[in-house]
N, C-alpha and C. Protein backbone atom coordinates (compact mmCIF):
# COMPACT_ATOMS: atom_id res chain seq x y z
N UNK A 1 0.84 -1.17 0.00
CA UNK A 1 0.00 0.00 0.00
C UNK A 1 0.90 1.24 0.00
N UNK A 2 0.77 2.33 -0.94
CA UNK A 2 1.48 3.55 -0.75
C UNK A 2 0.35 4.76 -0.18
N UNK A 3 0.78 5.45 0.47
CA UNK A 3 0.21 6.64 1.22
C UNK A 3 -0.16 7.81 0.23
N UNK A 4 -1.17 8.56 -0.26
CA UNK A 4 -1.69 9.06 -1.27
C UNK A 4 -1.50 10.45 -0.62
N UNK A 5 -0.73 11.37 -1.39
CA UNK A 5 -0.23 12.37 -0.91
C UNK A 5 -1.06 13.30 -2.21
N UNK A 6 -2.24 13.83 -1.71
CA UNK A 6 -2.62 15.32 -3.33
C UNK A 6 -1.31 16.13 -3.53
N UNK A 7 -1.81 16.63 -4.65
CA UNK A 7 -1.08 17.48 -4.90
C UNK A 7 -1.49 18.72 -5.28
N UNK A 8 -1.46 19.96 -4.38
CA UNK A 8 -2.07 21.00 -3.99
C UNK A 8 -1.58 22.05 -5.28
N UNK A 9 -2.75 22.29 -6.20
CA UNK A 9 -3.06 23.24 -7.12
C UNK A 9 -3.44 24.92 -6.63
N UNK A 10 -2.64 25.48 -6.38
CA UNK A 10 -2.25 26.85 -5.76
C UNK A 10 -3.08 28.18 -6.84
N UNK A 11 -2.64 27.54 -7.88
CA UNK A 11 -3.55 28.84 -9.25
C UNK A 11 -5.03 28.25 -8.95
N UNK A 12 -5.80 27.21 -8.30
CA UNK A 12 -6.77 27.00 -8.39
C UNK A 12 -7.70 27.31 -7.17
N UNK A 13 -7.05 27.79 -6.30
CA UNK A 13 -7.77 28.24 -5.05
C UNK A 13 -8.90 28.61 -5.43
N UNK A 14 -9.78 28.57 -4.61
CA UNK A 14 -11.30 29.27 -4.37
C UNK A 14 -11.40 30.02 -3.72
N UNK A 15 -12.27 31.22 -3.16
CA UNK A 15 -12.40 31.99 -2.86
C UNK A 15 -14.36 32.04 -2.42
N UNK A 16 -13.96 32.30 -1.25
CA UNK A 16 -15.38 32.57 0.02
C UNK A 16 -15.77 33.53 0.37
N UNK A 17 -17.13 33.77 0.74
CA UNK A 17 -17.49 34.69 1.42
C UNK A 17 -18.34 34.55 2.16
N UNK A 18 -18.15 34.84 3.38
CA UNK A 18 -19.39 34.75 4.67
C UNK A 18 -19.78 35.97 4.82
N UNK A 19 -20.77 36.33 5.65
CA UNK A 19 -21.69 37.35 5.81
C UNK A 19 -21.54 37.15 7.89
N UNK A 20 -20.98 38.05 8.48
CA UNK A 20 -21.41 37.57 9.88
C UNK A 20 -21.99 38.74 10.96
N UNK A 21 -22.92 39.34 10.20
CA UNK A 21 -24.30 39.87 10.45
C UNK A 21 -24.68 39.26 11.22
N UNK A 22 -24.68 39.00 12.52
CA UNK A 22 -25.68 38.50 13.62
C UNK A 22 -25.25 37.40 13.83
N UNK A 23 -23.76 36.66 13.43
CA UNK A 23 -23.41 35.25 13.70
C UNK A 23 -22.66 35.98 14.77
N UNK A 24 -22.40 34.27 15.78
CA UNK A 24 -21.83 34.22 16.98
C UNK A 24 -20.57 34.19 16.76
N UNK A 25 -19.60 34.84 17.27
CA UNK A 25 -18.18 34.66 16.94
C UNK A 25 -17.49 33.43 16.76
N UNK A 26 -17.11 32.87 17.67
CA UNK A 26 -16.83 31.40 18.31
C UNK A 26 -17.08 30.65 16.94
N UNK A 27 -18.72 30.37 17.00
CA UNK A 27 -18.97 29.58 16.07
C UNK A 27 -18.67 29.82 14.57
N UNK A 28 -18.36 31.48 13.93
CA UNK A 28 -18.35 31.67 12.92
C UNK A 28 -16.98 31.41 12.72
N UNK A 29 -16.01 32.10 13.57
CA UNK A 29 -14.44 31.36 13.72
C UNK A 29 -14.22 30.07 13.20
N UNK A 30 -14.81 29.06 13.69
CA UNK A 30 -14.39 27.60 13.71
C UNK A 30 -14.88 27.11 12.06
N UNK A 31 -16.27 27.71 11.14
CA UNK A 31 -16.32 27.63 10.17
C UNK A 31 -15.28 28.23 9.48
N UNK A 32 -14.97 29.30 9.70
CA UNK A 32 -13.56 30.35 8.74
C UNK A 32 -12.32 29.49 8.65
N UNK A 33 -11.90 28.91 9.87
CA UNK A 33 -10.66 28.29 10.00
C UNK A 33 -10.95 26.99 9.44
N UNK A 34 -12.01 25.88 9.74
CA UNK A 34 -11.83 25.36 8.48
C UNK A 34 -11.87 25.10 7.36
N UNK A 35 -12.41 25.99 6.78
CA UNK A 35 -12.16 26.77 5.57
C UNK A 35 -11.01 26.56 5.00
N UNK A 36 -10.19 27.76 5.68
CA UNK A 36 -9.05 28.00 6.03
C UNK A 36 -7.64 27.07 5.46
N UNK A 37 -8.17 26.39 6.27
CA UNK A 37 -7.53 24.81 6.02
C UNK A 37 -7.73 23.79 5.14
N UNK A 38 -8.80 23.99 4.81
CA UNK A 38 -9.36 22.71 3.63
C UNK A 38 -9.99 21.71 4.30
N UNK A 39 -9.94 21.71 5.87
CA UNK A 39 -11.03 20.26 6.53
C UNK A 39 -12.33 20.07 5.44
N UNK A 40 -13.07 20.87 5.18
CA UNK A 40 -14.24 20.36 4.18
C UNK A 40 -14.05 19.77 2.75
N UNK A 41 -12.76 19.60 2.51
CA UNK A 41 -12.64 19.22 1.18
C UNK A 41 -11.73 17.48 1.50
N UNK A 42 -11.98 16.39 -0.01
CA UNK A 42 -11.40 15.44 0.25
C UNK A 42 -9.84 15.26 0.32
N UNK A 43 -9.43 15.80 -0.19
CA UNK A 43 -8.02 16.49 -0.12
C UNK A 43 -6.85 16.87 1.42
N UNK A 44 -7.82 17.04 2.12
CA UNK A 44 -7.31 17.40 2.97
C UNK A 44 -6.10 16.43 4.04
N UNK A 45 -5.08 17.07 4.27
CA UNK A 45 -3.66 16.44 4.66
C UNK A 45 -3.65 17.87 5.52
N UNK A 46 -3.03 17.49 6.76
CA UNK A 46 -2.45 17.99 7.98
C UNK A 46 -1.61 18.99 7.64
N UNK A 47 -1.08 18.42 6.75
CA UNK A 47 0.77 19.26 6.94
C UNK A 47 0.51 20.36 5.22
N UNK A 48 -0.48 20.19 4.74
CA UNK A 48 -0.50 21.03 3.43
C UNK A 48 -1.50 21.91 3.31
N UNK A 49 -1.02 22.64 2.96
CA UNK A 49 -2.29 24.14 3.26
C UNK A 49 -3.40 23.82 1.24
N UNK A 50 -4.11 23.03 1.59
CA UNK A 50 -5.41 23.10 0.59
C UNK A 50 -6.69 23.82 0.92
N UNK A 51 -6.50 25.05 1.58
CA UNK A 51 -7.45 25.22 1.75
C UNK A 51 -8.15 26.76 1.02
N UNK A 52 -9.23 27.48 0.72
CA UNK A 52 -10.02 28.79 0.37
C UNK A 52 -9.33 29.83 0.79
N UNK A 53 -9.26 30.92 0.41
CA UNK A 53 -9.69 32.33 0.44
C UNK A 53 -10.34 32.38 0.88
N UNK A 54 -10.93 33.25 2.20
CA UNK A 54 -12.48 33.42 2.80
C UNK A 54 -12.43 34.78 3.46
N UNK A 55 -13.24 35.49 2.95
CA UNK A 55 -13.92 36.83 3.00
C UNK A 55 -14.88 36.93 4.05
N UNK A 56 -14.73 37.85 4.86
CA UNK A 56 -15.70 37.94 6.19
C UNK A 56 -15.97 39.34 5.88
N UNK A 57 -17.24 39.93 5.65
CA UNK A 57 -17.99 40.85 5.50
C UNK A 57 -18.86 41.27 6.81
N UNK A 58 -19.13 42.34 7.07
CA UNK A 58 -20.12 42.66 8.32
C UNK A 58 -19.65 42.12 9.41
N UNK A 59 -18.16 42.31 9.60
CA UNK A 59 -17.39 41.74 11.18
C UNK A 59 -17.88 43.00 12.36
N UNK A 60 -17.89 44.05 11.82
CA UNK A 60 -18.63 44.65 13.34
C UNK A 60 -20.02 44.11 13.73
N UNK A 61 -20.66 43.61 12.80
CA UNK A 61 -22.55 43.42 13.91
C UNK A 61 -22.31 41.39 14.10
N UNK A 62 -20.98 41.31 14.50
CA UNK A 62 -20.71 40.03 15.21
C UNK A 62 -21.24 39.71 16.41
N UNK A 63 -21.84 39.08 16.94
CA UNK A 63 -22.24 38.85 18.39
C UNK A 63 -21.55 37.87 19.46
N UNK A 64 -21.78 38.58 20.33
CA UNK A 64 -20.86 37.15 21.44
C UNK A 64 -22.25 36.96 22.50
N UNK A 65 -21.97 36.06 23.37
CA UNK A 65 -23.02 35.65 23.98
C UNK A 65 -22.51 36.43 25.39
N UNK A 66 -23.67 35.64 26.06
CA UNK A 66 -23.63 36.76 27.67
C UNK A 66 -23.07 37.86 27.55
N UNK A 67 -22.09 38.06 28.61
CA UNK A 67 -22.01 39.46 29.08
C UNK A 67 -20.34 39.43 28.88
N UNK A 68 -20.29 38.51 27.74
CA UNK A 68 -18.97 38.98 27.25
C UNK A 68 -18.17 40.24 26.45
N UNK A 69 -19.42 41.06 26.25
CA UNK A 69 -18.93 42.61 25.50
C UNK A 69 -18.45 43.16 26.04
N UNK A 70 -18.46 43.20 27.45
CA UNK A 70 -17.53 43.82 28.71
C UNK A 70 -16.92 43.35 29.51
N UNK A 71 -17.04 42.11 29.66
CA UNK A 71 -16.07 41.33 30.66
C UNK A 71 -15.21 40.83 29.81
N UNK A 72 -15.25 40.46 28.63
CA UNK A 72 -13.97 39.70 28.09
C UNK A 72 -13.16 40.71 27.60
N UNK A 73 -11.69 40.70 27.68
CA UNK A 73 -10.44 41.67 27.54
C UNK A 73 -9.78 40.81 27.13
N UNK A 74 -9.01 41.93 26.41
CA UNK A 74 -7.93 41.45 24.97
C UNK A 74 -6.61 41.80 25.23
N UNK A 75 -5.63 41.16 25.70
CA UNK A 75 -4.53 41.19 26.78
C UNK A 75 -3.02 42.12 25.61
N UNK A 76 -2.36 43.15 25.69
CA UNK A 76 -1.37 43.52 24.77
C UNK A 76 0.07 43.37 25.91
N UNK A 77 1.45 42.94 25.23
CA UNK A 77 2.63 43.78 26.30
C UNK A 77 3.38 43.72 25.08
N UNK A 78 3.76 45.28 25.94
CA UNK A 78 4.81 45.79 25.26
C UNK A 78 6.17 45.34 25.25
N UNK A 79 6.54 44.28 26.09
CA UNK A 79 7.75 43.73 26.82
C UNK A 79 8.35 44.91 27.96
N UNK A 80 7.98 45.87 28.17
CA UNK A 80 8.38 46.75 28.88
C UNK A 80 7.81 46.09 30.65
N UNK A 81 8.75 46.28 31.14
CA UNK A 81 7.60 46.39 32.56
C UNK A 81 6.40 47.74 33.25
N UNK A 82 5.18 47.02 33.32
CA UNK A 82 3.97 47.69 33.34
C UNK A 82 3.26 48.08 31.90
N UNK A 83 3.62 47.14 31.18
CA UNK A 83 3.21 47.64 30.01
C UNK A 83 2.08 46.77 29.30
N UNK A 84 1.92 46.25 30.23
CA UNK A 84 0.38 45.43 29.80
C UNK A 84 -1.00 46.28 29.60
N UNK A 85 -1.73 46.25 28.59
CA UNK A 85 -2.90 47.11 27.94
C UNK A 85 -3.62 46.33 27.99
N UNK A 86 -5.25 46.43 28.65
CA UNK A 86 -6.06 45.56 28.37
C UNK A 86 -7.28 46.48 27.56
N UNK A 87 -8.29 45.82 26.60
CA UNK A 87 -9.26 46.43 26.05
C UNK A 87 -10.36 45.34 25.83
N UNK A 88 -11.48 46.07 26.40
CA UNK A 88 -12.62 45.00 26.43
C UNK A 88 -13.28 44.79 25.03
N UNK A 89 -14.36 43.87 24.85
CA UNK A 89 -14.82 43.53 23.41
C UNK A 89 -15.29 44.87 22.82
N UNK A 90 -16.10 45.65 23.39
CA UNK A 90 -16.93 46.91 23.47
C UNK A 90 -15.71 48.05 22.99
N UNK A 91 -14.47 48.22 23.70
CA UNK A 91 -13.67 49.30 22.67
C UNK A 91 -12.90 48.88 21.66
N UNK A 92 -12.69 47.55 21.66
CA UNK A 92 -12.29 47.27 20.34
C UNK A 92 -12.84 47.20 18.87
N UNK A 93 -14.29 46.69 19.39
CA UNK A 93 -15.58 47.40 18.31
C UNK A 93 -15.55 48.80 17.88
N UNK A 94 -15.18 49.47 18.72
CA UNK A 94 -15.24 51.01 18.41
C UNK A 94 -14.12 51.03 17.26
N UNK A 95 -12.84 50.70 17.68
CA UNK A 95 -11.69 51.32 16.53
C UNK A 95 -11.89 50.51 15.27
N UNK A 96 -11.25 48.83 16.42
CA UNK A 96 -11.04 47.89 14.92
C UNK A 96 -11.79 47.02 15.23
N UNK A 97 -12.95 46.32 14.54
CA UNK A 97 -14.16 45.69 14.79
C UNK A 97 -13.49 44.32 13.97
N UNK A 98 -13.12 44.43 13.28
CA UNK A 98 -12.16 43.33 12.07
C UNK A 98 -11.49 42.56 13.00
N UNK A 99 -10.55 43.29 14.12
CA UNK A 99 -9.78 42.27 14.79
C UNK A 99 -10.32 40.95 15.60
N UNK A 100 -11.71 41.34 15.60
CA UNK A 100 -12.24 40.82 17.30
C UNK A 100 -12.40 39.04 15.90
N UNK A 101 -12.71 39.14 14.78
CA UNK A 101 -12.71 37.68 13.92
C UNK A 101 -11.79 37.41 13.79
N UNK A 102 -10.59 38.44 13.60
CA UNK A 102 -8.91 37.62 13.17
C UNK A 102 -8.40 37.41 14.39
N UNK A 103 -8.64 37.51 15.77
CA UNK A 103 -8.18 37.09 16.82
C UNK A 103 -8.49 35.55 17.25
N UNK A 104 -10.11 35.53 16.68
CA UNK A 104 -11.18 34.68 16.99
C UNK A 104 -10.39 33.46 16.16
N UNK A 105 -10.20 33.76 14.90
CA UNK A 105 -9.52 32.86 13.82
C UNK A 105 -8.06 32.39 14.22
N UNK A 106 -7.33 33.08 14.85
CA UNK A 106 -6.04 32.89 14.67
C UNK A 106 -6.24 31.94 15.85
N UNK A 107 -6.56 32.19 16.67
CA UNK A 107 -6.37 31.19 18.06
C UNK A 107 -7.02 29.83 17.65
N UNK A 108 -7.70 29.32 16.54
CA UNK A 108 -8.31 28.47 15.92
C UNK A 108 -7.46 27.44 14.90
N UNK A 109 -6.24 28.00 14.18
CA UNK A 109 -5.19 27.86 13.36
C UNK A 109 -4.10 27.09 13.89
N UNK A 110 -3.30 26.16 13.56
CA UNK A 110 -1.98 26.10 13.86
C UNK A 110 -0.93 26.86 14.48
N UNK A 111 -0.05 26.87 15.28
CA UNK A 111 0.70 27.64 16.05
C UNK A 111 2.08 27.49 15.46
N UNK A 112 2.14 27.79 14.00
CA UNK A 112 3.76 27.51 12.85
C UNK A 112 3.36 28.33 12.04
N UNK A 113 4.31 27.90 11.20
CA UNK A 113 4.53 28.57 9.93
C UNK A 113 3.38 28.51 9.31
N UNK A 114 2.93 27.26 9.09
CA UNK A 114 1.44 26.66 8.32
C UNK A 114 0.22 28.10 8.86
N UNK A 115 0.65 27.87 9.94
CA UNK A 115 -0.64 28.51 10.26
C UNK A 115 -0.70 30.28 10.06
N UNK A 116 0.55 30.87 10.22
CA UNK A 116 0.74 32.22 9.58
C UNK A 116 0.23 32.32 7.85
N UNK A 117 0.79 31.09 7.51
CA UNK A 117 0.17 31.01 5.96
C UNK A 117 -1.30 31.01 5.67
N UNK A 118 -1.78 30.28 6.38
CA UNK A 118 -3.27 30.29 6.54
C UNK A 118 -3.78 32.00 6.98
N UNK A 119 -3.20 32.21 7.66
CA UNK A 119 -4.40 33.95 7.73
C UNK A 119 -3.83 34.68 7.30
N UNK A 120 -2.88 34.78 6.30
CA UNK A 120 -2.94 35.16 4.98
C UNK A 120 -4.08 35.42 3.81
N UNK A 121 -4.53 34.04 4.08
CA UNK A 121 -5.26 34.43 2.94
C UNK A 121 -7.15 34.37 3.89
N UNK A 122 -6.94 35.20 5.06
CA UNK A 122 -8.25 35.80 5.08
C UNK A 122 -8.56 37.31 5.24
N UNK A 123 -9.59 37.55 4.37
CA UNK A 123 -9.42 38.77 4.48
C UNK A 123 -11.04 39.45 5.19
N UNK A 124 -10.73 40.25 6.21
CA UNK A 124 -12.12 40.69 6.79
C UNK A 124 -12.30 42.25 6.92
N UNK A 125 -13.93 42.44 6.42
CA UNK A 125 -14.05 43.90 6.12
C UNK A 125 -15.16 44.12 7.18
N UNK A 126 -14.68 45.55 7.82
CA UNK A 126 -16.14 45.43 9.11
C UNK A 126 -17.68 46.12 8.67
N UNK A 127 -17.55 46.02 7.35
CA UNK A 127 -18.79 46.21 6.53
C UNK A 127 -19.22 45.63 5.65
N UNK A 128 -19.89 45.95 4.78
CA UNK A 128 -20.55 44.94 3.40
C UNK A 128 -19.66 45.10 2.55
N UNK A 129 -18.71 46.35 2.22
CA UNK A 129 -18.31 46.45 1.37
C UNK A 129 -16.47 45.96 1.01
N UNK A 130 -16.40 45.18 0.44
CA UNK A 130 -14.57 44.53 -0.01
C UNK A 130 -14.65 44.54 -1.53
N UNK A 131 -13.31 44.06 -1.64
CA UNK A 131 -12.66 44.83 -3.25
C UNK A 131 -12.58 43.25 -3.76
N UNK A 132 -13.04 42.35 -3.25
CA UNK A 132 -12.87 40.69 -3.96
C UNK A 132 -13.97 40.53 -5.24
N UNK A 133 -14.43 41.20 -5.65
CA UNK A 133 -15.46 40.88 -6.53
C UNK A 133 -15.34 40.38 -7.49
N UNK A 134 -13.64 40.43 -8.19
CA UNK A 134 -13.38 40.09 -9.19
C UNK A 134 -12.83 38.84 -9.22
N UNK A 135 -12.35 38.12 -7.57
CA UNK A 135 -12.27 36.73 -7.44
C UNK A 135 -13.54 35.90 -7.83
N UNK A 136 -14.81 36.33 -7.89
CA UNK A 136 -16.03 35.85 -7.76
C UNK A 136 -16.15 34.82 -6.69
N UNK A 137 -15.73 35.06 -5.37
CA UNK A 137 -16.29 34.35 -4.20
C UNK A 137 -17.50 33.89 -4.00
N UNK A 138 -17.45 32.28 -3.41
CA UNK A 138 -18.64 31.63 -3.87
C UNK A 138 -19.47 31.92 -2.24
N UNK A 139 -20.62 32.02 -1.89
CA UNK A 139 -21.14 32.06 -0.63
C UNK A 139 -20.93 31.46 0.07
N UNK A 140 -20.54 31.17 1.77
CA UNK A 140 -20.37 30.29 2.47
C UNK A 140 -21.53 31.06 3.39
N UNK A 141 -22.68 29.60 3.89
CA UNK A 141 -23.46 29.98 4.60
C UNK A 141 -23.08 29.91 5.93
N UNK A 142 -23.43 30.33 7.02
CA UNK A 142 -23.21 30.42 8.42
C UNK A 142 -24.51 29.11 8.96
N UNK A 143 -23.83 28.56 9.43
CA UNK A 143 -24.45 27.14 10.31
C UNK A 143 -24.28 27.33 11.59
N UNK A 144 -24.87 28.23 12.17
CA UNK A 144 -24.66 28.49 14.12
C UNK A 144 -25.83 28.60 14.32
């Protein structure tokens, strides 16, 4: 028996788009990343990045559950001593509303190289409007 290794077609990527208008973070995360990765496709191998392009549109009207808009904080250091910044879900919505999915995503990803490669290729706009149109991204529905 030999071990069937694909062979990952790079000019052939696809390209996604979710809508996460009123989806739960958490759950919309875990669809993006595997995406991301290629888990939904037969193709899929551990160690080889087969996976979409995926477009996240409407990342500010994201929702989290309970009373996590203010109790959950988003930890920064500067390496300095005392230089730890914390910012709750609620002011990070205010500036960058985009981050609160690529945070959501990244902690979802591989912790290597692989996985820097992977959020690469996502791109999130905290409105309806992105410049992918000419990829013709196919819809990805939200299942939460």
């Amino acid at each position: 028996m030999k071990t069937f290794l694909p062979k990952i077609d790079v000019q052939r990527r696809g390209w996604r788009i979710i809508d996460a208008k009123g989806a739960i973070l958490g759950r919309l995360a875990v669809q993006v990343a595997d995406a991301l990765r290629g888990k939904d496709k037969p193709v899929f191998t551990p160690h080889l990045d087969a996976g979409d392009f995926v477009v996240v549109i409407n990342a500010a009207e994201v929702v989290l559950s309970g009373n996590k808009e203010t109790a959950k904080e988003y930890m920064r250091y500067s390496g300095w001593k005392g230089g730890e910044k914390y910012r709750t879900v609620a002011q990070v919505r205010e500036t960058h509303p985009e981050r609160l999915v690529m945070h959501a995503v990244k902690g979802m990803l591989p912790k290597n190289r692989l996985g820097d490669r992977f959020l690469t290729k996502l791109k999130v706009y905290p409105g309806a409007d992105h410049p992918h149109d000419a990829q013709q991204p196919k819809t990805m529905a939200y299942a939460g």
